[in-house]
Protein backbone atom coordinates (compact mmCIF):
# COMPACT_ATOMS: atom_id res chain seq x y z
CA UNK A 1 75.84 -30.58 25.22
CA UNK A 2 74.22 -27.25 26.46
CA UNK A 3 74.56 -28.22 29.82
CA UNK A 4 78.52 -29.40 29.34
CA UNK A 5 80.79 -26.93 30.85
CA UNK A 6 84.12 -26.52 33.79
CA UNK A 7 83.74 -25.21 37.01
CA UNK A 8 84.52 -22.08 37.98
CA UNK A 9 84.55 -21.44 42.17
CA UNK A 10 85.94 -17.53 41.78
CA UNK A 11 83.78 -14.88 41.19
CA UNK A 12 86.05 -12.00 42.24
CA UNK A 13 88.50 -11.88 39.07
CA UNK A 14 88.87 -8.76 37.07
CA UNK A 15 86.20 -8.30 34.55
CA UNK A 16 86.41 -8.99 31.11
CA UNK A 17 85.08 -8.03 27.89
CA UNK A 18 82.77 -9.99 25.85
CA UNK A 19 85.39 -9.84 23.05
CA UNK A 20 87.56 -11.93 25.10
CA UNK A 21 85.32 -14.34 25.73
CA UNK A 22 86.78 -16.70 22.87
CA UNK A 23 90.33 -16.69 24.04
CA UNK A 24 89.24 -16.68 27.80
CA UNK A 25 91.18 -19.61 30.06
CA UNK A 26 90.30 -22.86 31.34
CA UNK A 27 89.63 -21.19 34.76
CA UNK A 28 86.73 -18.76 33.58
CA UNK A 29 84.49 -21.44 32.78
CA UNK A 30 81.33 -22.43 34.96
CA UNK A 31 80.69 -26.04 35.73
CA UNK A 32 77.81 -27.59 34.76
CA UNK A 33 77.74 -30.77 36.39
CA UNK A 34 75.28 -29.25 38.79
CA UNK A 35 73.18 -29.65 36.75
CA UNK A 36 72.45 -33.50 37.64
CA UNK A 37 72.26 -31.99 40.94
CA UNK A 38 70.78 -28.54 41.14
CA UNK A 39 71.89 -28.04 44.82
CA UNK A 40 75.51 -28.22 43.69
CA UNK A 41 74.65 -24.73 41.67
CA UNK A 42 76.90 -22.00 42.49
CA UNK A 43 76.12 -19.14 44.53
CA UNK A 44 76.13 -15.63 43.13
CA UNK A 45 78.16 -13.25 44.53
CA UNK A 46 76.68 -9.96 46.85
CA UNK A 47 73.05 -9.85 47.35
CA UNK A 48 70.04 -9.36 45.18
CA UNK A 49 69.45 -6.63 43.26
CA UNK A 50 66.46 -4.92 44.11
CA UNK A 51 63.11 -5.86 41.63
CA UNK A 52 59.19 -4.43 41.21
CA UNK A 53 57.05 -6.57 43.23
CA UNK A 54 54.19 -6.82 40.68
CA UNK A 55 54.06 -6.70 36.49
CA UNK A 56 56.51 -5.60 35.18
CA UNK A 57 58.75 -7.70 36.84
CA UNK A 58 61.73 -5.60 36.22
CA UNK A 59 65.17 -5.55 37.79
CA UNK A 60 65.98 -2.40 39.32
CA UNK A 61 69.84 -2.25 39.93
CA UNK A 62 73.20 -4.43 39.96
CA UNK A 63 72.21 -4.28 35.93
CA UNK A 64 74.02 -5.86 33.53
CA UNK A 65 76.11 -3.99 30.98
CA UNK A 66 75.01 -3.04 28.05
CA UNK A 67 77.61 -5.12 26.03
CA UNK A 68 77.00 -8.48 28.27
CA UNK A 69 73.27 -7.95 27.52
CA UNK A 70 74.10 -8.45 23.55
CA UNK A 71 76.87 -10.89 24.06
CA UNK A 72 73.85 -12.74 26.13
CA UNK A 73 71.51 -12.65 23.67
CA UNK A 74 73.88 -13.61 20.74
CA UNK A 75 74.71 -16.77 22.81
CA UNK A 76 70.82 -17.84 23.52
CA UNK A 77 69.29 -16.55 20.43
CA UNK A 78 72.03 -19.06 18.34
CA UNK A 79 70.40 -22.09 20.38
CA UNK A 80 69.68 -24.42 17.55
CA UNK A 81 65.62 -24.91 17.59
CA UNK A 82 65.04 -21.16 18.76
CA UNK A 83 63.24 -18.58 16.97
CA UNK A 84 63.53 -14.94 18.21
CA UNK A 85 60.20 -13.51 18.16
CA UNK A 86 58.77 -9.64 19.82
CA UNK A 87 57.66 -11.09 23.46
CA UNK A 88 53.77 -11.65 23.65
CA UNK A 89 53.52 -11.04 27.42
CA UNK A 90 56.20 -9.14 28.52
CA UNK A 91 56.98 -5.07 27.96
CA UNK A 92 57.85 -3.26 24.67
CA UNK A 93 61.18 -4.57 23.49
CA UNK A 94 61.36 -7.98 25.30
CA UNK A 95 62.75 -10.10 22.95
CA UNK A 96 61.40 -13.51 23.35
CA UNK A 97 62.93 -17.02 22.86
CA UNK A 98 60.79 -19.00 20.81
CA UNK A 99 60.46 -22.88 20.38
CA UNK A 100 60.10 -23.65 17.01
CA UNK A 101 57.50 -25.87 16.18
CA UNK A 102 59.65 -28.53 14.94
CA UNK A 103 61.22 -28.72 18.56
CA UNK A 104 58.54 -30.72 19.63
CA UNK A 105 57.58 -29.60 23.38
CA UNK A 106 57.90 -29.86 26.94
CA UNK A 107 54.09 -29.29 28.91
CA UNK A 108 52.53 -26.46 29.58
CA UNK A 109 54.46 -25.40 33.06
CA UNK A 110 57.62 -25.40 30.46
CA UNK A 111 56.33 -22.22 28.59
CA UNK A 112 55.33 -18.96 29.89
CA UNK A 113 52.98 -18.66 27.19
CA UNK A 114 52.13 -20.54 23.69
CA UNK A 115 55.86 -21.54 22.77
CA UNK A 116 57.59 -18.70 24.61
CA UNK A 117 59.73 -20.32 27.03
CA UNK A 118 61.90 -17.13 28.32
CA UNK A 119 62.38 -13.99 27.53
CA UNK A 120 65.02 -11.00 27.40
CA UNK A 121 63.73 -7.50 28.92
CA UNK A 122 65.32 -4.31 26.96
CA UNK A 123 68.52 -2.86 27.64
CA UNK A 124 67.40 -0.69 30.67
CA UNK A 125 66.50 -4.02 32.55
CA UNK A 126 68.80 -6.77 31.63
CA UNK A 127 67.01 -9.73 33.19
CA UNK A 128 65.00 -12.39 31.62
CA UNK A 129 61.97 -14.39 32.21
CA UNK A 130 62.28 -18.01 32.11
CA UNK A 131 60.75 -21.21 32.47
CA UNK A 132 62.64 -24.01 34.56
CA UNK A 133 62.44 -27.15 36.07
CA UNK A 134 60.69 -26.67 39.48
CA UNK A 135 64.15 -28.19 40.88
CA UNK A 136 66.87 -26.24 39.12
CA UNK A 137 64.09 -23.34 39.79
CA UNK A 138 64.76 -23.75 43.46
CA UNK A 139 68.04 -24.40 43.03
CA UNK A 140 68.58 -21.47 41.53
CA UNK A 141 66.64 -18.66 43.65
CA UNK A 142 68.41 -20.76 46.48
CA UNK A 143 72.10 -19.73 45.09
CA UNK A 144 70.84 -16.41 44.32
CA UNK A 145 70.77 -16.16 40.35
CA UNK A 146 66.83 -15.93 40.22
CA UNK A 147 63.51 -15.14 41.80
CA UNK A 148 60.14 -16.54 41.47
CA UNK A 149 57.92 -14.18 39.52
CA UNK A 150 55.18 -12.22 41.23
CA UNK A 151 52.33 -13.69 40.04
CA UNK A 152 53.79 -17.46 40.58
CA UNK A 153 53.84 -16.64 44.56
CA UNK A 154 50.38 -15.80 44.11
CA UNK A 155 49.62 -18.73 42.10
CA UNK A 156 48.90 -17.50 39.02
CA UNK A 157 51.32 -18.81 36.94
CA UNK A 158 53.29 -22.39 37.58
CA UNK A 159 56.10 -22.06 39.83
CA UNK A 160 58.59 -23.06 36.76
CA UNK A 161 58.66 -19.29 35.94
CA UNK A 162 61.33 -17.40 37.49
CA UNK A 163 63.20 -14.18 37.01
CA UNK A 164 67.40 -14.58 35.90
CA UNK A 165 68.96 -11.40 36.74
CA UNK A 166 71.64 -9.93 33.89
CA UNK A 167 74.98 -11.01 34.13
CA UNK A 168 77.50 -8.44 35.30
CA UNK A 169 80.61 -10.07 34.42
CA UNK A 170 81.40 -12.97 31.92
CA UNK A 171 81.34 -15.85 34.88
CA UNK A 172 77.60 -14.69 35.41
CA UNK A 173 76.86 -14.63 31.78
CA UNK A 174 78.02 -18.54 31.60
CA UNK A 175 75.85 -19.33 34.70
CA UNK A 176 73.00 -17.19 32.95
CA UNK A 177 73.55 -18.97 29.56
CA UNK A 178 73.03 -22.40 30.51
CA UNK A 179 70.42 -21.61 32.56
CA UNK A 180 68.38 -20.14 29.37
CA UNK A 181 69.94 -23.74 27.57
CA UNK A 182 68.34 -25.98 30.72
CA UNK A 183 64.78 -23.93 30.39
CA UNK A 184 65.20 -24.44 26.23
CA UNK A 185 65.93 -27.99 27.01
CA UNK A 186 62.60 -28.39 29.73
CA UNK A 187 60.67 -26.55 26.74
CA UNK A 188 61.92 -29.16 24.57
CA UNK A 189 60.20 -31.85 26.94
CA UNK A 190 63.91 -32.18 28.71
CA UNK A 191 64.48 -32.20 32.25
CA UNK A 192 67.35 -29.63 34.27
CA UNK A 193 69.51 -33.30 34.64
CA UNK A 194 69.30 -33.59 31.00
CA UNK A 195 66.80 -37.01 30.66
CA UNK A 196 63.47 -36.93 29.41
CA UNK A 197 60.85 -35.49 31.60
CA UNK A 198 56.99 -36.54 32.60
């Protein structure tokens, strides 16, 4: 159900406030379906915003508004199994997503460390930390929404941990949800397409 959602092919339209987000129209939602194909993701508008190259992995412009940021983390921090918890491996204020141990669990490429799956960096940031399947991973630094972490290029962490950069309008912020709701999934021993993984 996380990953159940209408297509959306038009980034340029005015934004919009979070508060409008409930009685938004059919033509502001994000499909999906890509989801049971990752290359069918949707490309993010403009180019990358510029990020550190080494810890902390922070994002260093095109940041996302203050009130997406909490409209964000209202929508992933309600995901039914998650407990918010202070991040153990990211900076002061990262507020990390935490499987609860009930959830069961994915392996150990699904977490970025003991049930920590993804995090969200303070307000001065705006991205997250997240663990994904290594397709939708692709997939998604492909269509421009993410970028491997520093320390996965140089192999020290899997290549399932990425970087999402913070929505800046409420079309991003549905792409950036269900992304956090695929890596909750993949913690939850899930794969991106929604069947069980290995």
């Amino acid at each position: 159900a996380a990953l159940a959602a209408l297509r959306s092919s038009d980034h340029g339209r005015r934004r919009a406030r979070p508060s409008e987000s409930g009685r938004r129209s059919h033509r502001n939602k994000v499909d999906m379906s890509w989801t049971r194909s990752p290359s069918n993701l949707p490309q993010r508008r403009g180019p990358r915003p510029r990020t550190t190259r080494s810890n902390p992995h922070t994002q260093l412009d095109q940041n996302a508004p203050e009130e997406l940021q909490r409209a964000l983390a209202a929508r992933i921090f309600a995901l039914d199994g998650v407990e918010e918890r202070p991040s153990v491996i990211s900076v002061p204020g990262a507020r990390a997503l935490w499987l609860r141990e009930e959830g069961g669990a994915g392996g150990q490429d699904a977490f970025l460390v003991g049930r920590e799956f993804a995090h969200l960096h303070p307000l001065y940031d705006g991205s997250l930390h997240a663990a994904l399947p290594l397709e939708v991973a692709a997939s998604a630094i492909e269509a421009g929404w993410a970028e491997p972490h520093p320390l996965a290029l140089r192999g020290v962490v899997p290549g399932t941990i990425v970087m999402l950069y913070g929505p800046r309008d409420l079309r991003e912020l549905e792409v950036i949800g269900n992304l956090v709701a695929v890596s909750f999934e993949f913690a939850r021993g899930r794969n991106g397409a929604g069947g069980k993984g290995e």
